[in-house]
N, C-alpha and C. Protein backbone atom coordinates (compact mmCIF):
# COMPACT_ATOMS: atom_id res chain seq x y z
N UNK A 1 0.84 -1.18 0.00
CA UNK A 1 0.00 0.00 0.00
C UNK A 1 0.89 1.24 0.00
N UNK A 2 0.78 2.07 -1.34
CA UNK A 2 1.46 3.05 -1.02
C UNK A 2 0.29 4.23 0.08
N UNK A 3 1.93 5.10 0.89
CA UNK A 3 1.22 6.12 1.78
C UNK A 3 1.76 7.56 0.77
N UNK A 4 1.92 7.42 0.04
CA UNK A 4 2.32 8.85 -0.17
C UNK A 4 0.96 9.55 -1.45
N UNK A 5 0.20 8.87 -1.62
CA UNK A 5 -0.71 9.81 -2.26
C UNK A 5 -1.60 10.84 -1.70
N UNK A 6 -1.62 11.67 -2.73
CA UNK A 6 -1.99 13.11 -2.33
C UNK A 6 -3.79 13.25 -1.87
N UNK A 7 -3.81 13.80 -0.65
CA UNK A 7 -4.84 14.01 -0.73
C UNK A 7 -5.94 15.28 -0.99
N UNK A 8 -4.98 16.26 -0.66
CA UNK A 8 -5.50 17.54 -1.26
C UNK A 8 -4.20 18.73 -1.64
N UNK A 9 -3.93 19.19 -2.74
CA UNK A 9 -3.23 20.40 -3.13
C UNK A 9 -3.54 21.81 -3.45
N UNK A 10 -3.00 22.51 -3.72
CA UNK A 10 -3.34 23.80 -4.13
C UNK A 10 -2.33 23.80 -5.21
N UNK A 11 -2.78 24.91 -6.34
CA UNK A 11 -1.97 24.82 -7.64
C UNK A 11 -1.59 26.34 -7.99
N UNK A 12 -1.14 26.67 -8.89
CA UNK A 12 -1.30 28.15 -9.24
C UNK A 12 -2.18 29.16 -9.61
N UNK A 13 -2.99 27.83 -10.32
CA UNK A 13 -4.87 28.44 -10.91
C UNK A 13 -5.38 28.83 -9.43
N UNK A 14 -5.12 28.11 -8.67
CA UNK A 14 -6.45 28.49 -7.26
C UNK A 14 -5.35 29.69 -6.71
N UNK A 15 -4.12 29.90 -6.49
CA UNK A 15 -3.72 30.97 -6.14
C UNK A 15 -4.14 32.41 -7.24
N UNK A 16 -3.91 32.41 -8.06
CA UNK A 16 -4.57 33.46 -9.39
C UNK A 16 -5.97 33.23 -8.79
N UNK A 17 -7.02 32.49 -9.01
CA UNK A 17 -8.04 32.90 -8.47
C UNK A 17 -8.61 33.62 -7.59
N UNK A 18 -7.76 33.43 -6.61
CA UNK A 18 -8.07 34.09 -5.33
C UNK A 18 -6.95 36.07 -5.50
N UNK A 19 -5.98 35.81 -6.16
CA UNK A 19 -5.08 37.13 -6.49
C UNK A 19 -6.54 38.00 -6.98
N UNK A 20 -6.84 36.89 -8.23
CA UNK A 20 -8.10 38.11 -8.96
C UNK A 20 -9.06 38.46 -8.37
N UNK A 21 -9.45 37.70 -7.61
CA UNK A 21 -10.51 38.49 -6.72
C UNK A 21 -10.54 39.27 -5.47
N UNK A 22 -9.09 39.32 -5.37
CA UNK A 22 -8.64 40.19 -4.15
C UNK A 22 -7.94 41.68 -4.78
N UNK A 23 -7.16 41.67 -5.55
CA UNK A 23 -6.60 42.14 -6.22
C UNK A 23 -6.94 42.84 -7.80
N UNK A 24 -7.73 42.03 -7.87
CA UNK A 24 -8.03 42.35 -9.65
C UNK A 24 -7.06 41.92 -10.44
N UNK A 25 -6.22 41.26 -10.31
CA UNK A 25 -5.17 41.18 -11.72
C UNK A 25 -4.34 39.33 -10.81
N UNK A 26 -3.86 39.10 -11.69
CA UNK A 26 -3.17 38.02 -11.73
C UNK A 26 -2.07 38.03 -10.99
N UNK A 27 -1.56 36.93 -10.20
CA UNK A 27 0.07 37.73 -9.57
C UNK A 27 1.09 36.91 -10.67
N UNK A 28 2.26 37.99 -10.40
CA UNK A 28 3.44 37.45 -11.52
C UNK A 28 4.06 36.12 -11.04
N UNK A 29 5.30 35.35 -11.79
CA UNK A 29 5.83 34.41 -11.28
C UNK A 29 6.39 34.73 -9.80
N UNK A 30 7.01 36.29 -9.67
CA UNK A 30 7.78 36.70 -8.87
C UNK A 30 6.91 36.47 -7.55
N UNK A 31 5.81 37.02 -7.57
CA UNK A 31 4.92 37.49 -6.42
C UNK A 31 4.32 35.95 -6.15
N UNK A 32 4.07 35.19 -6.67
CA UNK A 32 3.65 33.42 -6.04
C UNK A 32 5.44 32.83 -5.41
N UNK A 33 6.08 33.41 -6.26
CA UNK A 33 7.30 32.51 -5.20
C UNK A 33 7.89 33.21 -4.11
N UNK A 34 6.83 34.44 -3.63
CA UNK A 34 7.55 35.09 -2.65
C UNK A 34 6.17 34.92 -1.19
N UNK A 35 5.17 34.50 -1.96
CA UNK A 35 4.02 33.85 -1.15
C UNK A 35 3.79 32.59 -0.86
N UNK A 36 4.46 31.70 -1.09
CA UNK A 36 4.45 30.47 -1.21
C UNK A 36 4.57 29.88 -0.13
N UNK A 37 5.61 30.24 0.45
CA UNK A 37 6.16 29.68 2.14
C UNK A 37 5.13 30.23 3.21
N UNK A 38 4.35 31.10 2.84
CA UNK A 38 3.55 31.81 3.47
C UNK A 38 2.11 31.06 3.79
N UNK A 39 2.37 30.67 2.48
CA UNK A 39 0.84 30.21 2.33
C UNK A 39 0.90 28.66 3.45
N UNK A 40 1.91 28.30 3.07
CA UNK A 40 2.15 26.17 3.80
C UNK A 40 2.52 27.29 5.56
N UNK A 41 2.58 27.96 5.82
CA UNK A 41 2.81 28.00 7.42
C UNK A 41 1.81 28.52 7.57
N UNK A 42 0.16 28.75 6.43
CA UNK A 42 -0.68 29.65 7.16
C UNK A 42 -1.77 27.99 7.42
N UNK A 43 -1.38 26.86 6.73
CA UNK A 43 -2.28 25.92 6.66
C UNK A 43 -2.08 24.73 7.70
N UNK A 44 -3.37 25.03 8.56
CA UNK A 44 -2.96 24.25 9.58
C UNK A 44 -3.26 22.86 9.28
N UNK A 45 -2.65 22.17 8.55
CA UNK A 45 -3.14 20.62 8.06
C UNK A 45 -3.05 19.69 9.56
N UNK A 46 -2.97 19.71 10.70
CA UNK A 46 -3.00 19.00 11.73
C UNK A 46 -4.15 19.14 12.18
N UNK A 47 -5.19 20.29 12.38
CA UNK A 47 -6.38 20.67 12.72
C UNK A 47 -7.39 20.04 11.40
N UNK A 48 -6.89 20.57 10.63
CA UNK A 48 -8.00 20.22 9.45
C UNK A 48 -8.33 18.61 9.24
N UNK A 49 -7.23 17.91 9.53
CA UNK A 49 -7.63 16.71 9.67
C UNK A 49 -7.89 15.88 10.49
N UNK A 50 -7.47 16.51 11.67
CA UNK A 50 -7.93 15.90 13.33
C UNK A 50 -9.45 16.30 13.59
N UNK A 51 -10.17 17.12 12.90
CA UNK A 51 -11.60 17.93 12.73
C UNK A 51 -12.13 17.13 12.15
N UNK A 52 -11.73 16.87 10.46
CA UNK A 52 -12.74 15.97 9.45
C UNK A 52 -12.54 14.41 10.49
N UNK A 53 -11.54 13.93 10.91
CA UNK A 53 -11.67 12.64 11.50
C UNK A 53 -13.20 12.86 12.59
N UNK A 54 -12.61 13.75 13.17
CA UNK A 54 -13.47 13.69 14.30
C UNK A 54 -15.26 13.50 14.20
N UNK A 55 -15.80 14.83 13.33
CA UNK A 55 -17.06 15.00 12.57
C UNK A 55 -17.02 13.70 11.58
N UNK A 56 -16.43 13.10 11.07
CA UNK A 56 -16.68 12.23 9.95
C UNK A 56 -17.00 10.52 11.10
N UNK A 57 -15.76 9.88 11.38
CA UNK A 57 -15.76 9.22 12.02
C UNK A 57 -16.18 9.00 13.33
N UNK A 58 -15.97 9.98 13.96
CA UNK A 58 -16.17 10.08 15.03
C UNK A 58 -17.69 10.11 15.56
N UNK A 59 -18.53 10.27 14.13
CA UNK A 59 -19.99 10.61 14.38
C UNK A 59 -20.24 9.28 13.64
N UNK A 60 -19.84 8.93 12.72
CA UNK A 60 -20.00 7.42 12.94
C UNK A 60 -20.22 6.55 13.72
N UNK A 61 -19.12 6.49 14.72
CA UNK A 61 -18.78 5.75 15.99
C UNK A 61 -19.86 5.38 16.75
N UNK A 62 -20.76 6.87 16.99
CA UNK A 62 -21.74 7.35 17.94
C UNK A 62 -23.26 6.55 17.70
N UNK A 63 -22.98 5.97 16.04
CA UNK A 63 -24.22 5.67 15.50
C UNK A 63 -24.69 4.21 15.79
């Protein structure tokens, strides 16, 4: 069994998406590789998935 598949990413389209609607315009190459590190220390992936376990499974459990 492999463990290394992905279960959720973010790409450059969903960063531009969100630039354009904050911003109005697209960000350059420059301005995504200077947000980048920013973005992975703003995402708390330990919560987000200790949460979906909890509500998902956890309400399972109960049933």
């Amino acid at each position: 069994m492999k463990n290394n598949k992905i279960i959720y990413s973010l790409n450059e389209n969903d960063i531009q998406t969100v630039a354009f609607q904050e911003l109005e315009r697209n960000l350059s190459s420059h301005e995504i590789e200077k947000i980048k590190n920013s973005i992975a220390e703003k995402i708390n992936w330990y919560d987000a998935i200790a949460d979906s376990i909890n509500e998902t499974i956890g309400s399972q459990a109960e049933s």
